[in-house]
C-alpha atoms as a PDB file:
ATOM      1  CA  UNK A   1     121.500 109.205 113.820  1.00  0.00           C
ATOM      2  CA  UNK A   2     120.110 105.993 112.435  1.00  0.00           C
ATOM      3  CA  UNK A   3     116.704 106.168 111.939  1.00  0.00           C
ATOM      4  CA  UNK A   4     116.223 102.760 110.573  1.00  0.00           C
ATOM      5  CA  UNK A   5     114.282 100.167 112.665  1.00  0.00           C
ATOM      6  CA  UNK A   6     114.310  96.137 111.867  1.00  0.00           C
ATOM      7  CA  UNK A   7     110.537  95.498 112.140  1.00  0.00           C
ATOM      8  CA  UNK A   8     107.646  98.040 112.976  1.00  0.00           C
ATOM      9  CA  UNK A   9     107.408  95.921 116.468  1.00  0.00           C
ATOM     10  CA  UNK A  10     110.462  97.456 117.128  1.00  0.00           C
ATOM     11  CA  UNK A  11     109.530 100.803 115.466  1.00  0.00           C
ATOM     12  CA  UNK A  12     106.951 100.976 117.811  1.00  0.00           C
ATOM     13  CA  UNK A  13     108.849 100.356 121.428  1.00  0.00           C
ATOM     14  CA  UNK A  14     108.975 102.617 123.716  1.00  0.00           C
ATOM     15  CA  UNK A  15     106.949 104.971 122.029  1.00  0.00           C
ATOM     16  CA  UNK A  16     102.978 103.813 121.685  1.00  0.00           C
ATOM     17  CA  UNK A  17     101.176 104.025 124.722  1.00  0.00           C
ATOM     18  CA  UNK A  18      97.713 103.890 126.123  1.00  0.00           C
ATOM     19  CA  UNK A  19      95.291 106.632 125.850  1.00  0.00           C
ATOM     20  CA  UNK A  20      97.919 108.642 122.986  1.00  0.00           C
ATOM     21  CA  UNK A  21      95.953 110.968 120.114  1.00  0.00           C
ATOM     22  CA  UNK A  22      97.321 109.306 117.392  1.00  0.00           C
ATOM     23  CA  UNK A  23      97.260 109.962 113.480  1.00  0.00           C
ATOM     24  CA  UNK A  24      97.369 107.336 111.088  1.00  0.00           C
ATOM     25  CA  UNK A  25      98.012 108.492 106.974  1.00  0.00           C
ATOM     26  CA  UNK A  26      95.642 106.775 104.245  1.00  0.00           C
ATOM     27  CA  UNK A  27      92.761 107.805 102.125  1.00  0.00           C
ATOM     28  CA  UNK A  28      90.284 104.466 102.396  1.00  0.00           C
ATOM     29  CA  UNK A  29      93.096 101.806 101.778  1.00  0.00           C
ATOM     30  CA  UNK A  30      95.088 103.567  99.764  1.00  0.00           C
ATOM     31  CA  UNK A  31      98.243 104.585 101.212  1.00  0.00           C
ATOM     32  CA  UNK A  32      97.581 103.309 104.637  1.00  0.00           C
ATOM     33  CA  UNK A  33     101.131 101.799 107.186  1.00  0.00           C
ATOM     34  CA  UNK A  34      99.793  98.381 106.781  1.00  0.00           C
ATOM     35  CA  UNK A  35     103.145  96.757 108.975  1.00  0.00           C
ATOM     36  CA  UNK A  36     102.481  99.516 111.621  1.00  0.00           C
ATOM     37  CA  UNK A  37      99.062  98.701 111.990  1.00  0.00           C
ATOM     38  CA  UNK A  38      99.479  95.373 112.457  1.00  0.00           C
ATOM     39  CA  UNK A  39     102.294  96.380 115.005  1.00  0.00           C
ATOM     40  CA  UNK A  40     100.061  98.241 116.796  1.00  0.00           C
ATOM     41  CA  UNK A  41      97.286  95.926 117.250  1.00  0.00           C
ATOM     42  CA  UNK A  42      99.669  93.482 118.138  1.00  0.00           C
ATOM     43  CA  UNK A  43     101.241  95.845 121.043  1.00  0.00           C
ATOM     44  CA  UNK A  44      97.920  95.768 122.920  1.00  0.00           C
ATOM     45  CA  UNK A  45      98.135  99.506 123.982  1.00  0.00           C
ATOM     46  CA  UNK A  46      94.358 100.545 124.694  1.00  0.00           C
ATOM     47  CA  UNK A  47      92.575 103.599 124.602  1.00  0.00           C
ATOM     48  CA  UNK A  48      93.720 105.067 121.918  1.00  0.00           C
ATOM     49  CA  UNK A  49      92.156 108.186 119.866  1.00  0.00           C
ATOM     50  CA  UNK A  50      92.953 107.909 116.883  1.00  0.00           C
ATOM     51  CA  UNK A  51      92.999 110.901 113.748  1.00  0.00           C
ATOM     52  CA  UNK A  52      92.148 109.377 110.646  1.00  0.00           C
ATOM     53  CA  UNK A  53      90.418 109.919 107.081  1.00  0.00           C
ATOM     54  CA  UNK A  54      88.450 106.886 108.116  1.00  0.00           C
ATOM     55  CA  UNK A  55      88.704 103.974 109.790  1.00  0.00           C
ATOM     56  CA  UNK A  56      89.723 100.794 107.134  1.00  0.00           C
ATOM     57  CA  UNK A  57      87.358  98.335 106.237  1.00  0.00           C
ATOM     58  CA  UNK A  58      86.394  95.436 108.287  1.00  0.00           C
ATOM     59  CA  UNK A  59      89.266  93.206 108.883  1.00  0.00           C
ATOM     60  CA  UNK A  60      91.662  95.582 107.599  1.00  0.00           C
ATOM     61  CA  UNK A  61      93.738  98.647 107.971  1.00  0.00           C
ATOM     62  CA  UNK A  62      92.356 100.160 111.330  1.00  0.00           C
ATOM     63  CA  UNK A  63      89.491  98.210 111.269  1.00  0.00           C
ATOM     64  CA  UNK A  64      91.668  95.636 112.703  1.00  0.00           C
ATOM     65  CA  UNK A  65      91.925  97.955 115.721  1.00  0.00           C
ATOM     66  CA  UNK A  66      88.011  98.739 115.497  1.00  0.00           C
ATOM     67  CA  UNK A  67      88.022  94.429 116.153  1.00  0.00           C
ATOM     68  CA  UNK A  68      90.428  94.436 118.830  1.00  0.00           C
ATOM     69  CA  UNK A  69      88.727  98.043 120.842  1.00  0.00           C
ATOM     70  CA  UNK A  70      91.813  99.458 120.855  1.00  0.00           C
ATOM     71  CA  UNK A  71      90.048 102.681 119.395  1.00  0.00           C
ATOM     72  CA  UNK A  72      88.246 104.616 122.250  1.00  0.00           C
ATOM     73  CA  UNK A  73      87.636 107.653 119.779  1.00  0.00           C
ATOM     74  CA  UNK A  74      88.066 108.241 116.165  1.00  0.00           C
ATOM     75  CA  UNK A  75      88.374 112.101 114.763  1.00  0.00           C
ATOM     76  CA  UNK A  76      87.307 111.218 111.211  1.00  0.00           C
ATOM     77  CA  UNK A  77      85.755 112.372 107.935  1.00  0.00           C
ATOM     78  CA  UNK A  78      84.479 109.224 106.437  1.00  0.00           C
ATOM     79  CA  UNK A  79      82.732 106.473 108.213  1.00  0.00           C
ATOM     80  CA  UNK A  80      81.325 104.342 105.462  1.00  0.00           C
ATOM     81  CA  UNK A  81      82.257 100.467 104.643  1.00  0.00           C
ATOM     82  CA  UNK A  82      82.978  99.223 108.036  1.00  0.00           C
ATOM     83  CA  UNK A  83      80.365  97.535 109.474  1.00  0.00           C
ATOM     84  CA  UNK A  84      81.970  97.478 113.010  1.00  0.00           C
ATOM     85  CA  UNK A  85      82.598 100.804 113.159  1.00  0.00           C
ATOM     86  CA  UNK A  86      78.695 101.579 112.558  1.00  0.00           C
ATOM     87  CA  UNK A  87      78.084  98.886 115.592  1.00  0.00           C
ATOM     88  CA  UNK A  88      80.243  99.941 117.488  1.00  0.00           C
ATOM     89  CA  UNK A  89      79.200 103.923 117.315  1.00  0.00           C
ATOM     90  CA  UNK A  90      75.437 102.935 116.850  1.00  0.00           C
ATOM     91  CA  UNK A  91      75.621 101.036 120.500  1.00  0.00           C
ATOM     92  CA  UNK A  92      77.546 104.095 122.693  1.00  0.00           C
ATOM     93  CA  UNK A  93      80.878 101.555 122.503  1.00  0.00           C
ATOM     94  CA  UNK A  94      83.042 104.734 120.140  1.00  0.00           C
ATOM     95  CA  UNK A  95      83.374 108.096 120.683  1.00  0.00           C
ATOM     96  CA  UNK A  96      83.166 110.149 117.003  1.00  0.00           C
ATOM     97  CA  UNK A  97      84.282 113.742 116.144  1.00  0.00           C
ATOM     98  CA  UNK A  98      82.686 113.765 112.839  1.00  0.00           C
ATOM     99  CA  UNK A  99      85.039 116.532 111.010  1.00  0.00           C
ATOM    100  CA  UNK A 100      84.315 117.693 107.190  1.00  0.00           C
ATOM    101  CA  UNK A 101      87.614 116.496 105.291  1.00  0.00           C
ATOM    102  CA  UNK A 102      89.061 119.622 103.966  1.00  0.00           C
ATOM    103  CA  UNK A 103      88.784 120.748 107.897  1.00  0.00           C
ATOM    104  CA  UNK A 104      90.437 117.664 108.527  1.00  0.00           C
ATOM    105  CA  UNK A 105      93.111 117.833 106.578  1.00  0.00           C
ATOM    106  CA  UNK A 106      93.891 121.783 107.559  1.00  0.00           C
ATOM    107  CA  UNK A 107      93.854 120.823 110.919  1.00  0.00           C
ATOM    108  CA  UNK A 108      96.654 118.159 110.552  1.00  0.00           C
ATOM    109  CA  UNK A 109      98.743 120.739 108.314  1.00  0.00           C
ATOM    110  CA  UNK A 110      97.934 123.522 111.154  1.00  0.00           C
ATOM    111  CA  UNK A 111      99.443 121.306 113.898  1.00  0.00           C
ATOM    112  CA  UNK A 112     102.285 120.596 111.930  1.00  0.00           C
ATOM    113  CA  UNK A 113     102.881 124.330 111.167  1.00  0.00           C
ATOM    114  CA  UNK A 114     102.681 125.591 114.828  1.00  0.00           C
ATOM    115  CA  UNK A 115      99.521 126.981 114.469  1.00  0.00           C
ATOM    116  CA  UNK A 116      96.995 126.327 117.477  1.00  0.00           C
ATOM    117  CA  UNK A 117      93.434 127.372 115.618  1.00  0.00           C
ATOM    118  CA  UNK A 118      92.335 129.097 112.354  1.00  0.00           C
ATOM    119  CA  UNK A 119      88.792 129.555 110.857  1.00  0.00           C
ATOM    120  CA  UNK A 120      87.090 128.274 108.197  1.00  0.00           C
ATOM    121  CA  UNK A 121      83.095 128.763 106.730  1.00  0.00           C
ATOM    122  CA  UNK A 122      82.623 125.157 106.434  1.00  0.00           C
ATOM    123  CA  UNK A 123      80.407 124.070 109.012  1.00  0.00           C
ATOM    124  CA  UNK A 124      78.695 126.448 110.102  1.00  0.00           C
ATOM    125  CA  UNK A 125      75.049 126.420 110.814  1.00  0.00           C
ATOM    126  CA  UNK A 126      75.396 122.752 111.288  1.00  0.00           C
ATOM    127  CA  UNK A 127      76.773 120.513 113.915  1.00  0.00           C
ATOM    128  CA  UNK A 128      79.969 120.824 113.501  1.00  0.00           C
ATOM    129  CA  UNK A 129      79.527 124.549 114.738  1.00  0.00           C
ATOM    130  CA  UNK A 130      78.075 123.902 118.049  1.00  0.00           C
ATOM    131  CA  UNK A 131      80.283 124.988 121.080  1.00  0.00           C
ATOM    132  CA  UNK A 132      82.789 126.628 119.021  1.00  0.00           C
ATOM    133  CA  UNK A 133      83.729 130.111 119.053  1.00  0.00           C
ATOM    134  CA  UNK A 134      82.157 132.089 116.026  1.00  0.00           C
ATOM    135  CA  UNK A 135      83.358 135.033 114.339  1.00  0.00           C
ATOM    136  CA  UNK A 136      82.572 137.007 111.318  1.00  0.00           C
ATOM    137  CA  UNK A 137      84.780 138.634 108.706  1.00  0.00           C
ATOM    138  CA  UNK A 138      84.083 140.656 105.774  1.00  0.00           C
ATOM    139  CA  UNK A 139      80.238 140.267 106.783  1.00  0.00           C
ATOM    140  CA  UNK A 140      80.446 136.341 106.516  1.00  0.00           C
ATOM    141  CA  UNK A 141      80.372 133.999 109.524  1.00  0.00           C
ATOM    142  CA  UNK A 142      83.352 131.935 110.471  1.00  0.00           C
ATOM    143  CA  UNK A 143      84.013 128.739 112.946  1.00  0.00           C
ATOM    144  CA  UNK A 144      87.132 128.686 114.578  1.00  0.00           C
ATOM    145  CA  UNK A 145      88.610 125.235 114.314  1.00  0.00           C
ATOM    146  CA  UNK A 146      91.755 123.971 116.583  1.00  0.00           C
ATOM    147  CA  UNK A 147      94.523 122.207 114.846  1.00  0.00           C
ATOM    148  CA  UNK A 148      95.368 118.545 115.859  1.00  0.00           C
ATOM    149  CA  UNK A 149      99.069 117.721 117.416  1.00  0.00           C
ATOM    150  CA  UNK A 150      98.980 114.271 118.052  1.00  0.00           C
ATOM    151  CA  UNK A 151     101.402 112.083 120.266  1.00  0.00           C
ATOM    152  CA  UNK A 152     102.272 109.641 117.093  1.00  0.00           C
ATOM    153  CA  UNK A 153     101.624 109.869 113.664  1.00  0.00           C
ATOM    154  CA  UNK A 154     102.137 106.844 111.617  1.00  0.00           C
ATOM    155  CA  UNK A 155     102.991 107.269 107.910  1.00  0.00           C
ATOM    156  CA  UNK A 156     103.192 105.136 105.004  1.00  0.00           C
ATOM    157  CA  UNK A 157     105.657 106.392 101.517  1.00  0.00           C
ATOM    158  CA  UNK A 158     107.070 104.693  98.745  1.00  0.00           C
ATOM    159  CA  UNK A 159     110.284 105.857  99.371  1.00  0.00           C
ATOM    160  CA  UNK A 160     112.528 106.736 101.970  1.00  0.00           C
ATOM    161  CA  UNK A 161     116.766 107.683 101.842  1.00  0.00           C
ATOM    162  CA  UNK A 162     118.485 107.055 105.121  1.00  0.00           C
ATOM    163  CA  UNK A 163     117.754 110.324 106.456  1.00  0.00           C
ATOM    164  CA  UNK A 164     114.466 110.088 106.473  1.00  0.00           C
ATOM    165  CA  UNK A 165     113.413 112.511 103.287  1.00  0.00           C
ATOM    166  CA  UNK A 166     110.208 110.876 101.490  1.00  0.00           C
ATOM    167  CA  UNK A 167     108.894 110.640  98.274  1.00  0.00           C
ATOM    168  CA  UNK A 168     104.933 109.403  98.108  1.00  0.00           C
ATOM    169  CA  UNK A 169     103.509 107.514  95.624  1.00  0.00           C
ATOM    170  CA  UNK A 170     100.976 109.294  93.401  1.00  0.00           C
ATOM    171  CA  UNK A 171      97.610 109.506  95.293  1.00  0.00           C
ATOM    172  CA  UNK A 172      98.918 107.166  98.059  1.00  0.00           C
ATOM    173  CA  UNK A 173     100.585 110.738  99.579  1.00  0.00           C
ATOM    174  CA  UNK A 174      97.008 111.916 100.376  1.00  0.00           C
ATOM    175  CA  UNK A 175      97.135 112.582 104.443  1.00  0.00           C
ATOM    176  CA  UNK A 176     100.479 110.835 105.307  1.00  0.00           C
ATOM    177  CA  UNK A 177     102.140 114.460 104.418  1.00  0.00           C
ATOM    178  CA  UNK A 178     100.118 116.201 106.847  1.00  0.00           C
ATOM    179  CA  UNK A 179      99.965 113.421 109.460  1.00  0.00           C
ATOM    180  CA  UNK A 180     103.803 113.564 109.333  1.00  0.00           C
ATOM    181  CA  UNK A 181     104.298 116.988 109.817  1.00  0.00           C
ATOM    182  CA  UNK A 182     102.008 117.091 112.855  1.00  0.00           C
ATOM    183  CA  UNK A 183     103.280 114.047 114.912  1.00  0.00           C
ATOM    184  CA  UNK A 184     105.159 114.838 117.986  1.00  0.00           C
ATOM    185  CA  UNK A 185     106.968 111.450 117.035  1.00  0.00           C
ATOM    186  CA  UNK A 186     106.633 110.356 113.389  1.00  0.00           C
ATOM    187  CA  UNK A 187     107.453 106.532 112.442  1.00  0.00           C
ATOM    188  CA  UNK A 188     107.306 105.837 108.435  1.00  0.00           C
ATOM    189  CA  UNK A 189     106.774 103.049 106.894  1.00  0.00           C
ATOM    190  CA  UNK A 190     108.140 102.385 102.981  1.00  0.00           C
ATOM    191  CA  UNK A 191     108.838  99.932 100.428  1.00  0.00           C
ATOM    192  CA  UNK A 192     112.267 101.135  99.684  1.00  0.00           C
ATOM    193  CA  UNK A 193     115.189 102.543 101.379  1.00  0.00           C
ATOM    194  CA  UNK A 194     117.966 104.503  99.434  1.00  0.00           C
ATOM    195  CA  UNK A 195     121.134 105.949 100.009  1.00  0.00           C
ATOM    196  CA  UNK A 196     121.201 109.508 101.486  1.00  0.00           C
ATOM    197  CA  UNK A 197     121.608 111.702  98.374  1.00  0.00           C
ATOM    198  CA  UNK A 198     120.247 109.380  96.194  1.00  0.00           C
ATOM    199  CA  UNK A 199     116.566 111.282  95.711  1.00  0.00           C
ATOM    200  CA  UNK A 200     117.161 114.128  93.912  1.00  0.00           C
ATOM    201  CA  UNK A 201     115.783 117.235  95.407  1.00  0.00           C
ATOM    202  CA  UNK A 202     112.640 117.739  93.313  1.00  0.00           C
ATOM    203  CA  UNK A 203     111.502 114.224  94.226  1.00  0.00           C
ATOM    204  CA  UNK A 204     111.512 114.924  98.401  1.00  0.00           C
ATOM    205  CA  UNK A 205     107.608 115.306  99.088  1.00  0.00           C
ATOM    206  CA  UNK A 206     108.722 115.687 103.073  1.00  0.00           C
ATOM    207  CA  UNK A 207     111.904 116.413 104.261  1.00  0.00           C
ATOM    208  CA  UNK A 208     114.060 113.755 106.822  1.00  0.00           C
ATOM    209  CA  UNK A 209     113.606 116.579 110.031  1.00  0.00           C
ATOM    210  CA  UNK A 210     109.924 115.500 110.240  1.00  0.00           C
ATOM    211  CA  UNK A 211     110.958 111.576 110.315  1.00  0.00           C
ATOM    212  CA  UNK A 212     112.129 109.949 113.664  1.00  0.00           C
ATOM    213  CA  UNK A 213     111.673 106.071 112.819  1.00  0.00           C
ATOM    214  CA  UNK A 214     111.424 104.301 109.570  1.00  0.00           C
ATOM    215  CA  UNK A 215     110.858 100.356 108.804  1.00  0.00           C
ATOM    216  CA  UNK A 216     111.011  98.652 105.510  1.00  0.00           C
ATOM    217  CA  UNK A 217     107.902  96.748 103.991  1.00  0.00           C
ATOM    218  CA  UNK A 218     108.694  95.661 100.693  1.00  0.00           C
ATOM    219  CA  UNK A 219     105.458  93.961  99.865  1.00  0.00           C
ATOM    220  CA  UNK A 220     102.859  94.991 101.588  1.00  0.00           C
ATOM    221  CA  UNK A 221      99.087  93.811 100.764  1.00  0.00           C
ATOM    222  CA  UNK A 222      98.055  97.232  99.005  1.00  0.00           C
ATOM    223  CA  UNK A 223      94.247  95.412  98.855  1.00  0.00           C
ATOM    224  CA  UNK A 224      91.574  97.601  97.080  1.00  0.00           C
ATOM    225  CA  UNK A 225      88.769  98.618  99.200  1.00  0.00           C
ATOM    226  CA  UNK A 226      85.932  98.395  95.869  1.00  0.00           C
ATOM    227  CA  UNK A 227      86.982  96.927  92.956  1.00  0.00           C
ATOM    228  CA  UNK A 228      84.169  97.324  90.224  1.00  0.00           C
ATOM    229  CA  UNK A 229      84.759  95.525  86.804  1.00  0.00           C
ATOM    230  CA  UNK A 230      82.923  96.139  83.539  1.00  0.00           C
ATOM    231  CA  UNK A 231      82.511  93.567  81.368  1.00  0.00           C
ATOM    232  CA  UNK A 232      82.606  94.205  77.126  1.00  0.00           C
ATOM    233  CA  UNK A 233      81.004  92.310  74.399  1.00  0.00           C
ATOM    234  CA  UNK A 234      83.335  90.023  73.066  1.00  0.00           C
ATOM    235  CA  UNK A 235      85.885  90.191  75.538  1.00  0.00           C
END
């Protein structure tokens, strides 16, 4: 089965739609399907709701979907440094399911495990509590939280052989893992492409049975979202 694709247009075809719960890897910029997002934007599907550690910056990353209102909803943990996104929430325009990141992330690896709800002590008391079933264990109160299975995840790793096993790059692996694992369809997006049986064992962070679709971006943009520079005496 060749799960190579020639551009992440084509990556893409026949399997983004409108209104599809969607999950998108990337912690702030770092690590995020740059190609894909740019393929999705330019696919025009609308709608969307879209699982995410946050949402990009302005102008970039999903914020490029936050400009074009593709996003109807975003199920995030981090909301800061995107103007738009504060707008566009602030005026009634996006929906938000505000979801404390460890949660976040356990709900991803949940989906992708076959599990349909767990609990967990974070949140409750608070808002994120409200309307969900509550339980206590041990003498300590739990939320249950349900696990996220979305119709797409899109993934971004450094590395991919031509059967679709992954290695990540350092602390670019953050969510994509998780996002993979829980994608009805997952499409991956990497610099490099070896030979099957070329990454040794050790080095698969994800095996190929999670991967339907890969493309090849070779030099993507990798900008920083906060750069701060200290300057020395002298220097």
């Amino acid at each position: 089965m060749n799960k190579i694709y020639p551009s992440a247009a084509e990556a893409l075809k026949g399997v983004v739609k409108d209104g599809q719960l969607m999950a998108v890897g990337g912690f702030g910029l770092c690590g995020i399907p740059e190609a894909l997002i740019d393929a999705l934007r330019d696919s025009a599907v609308q709608n969307l709701t879209v699982i995410s550690n946050n949402a990009g910056v302005d102008g970039f990353g999903l914020g490029k979907l936050l400009e074009t209102r593709q996003i109807k909803k975003m199920i995030a943990s981090y909301v800061g440094e995107n103007k738009e996104f504060e707008r566009q929430y602030l005026a009634g325009e996006l929906e938000l399911e505000f979801t404390p990141q460890g949660t976040l992330a356990e709900k991803l690896r949940a989906g992708g495990a076959g599990i349909p709800a767990f609990f967990t002590k974070t949140g409750v008391g608070t808002l994120v509590a409200e309307g969900k079933d509550l339980r206590e264990f041990d003498g300590e109160t739990y939320v249950m939280e349900r696990s996220l299975v979305p119709d797409v995840a899109l993934v971004k790793a450094d590395i991919a052989d031509r059967s679709g096993n992954l290695r990540f790059n350092l602390t670019a692996r953050n969510f994509n893992p998780a996002a993979a694992m829980a994608g009805k369809i997952c499409i991956v997006e990497v610099e490099r492409i070896v030979a099957t049986g070329e990454l040794a064992p050790d080095d698969v962070h994800l095996p190929g049975i999670y991967v339907h679709r890969i493309v090849h971006n070779p030099t993507p943009e990798k900008r920083i979202e906060k750069r701060t520079i200290t300057e020395k005496a002298g220097a």
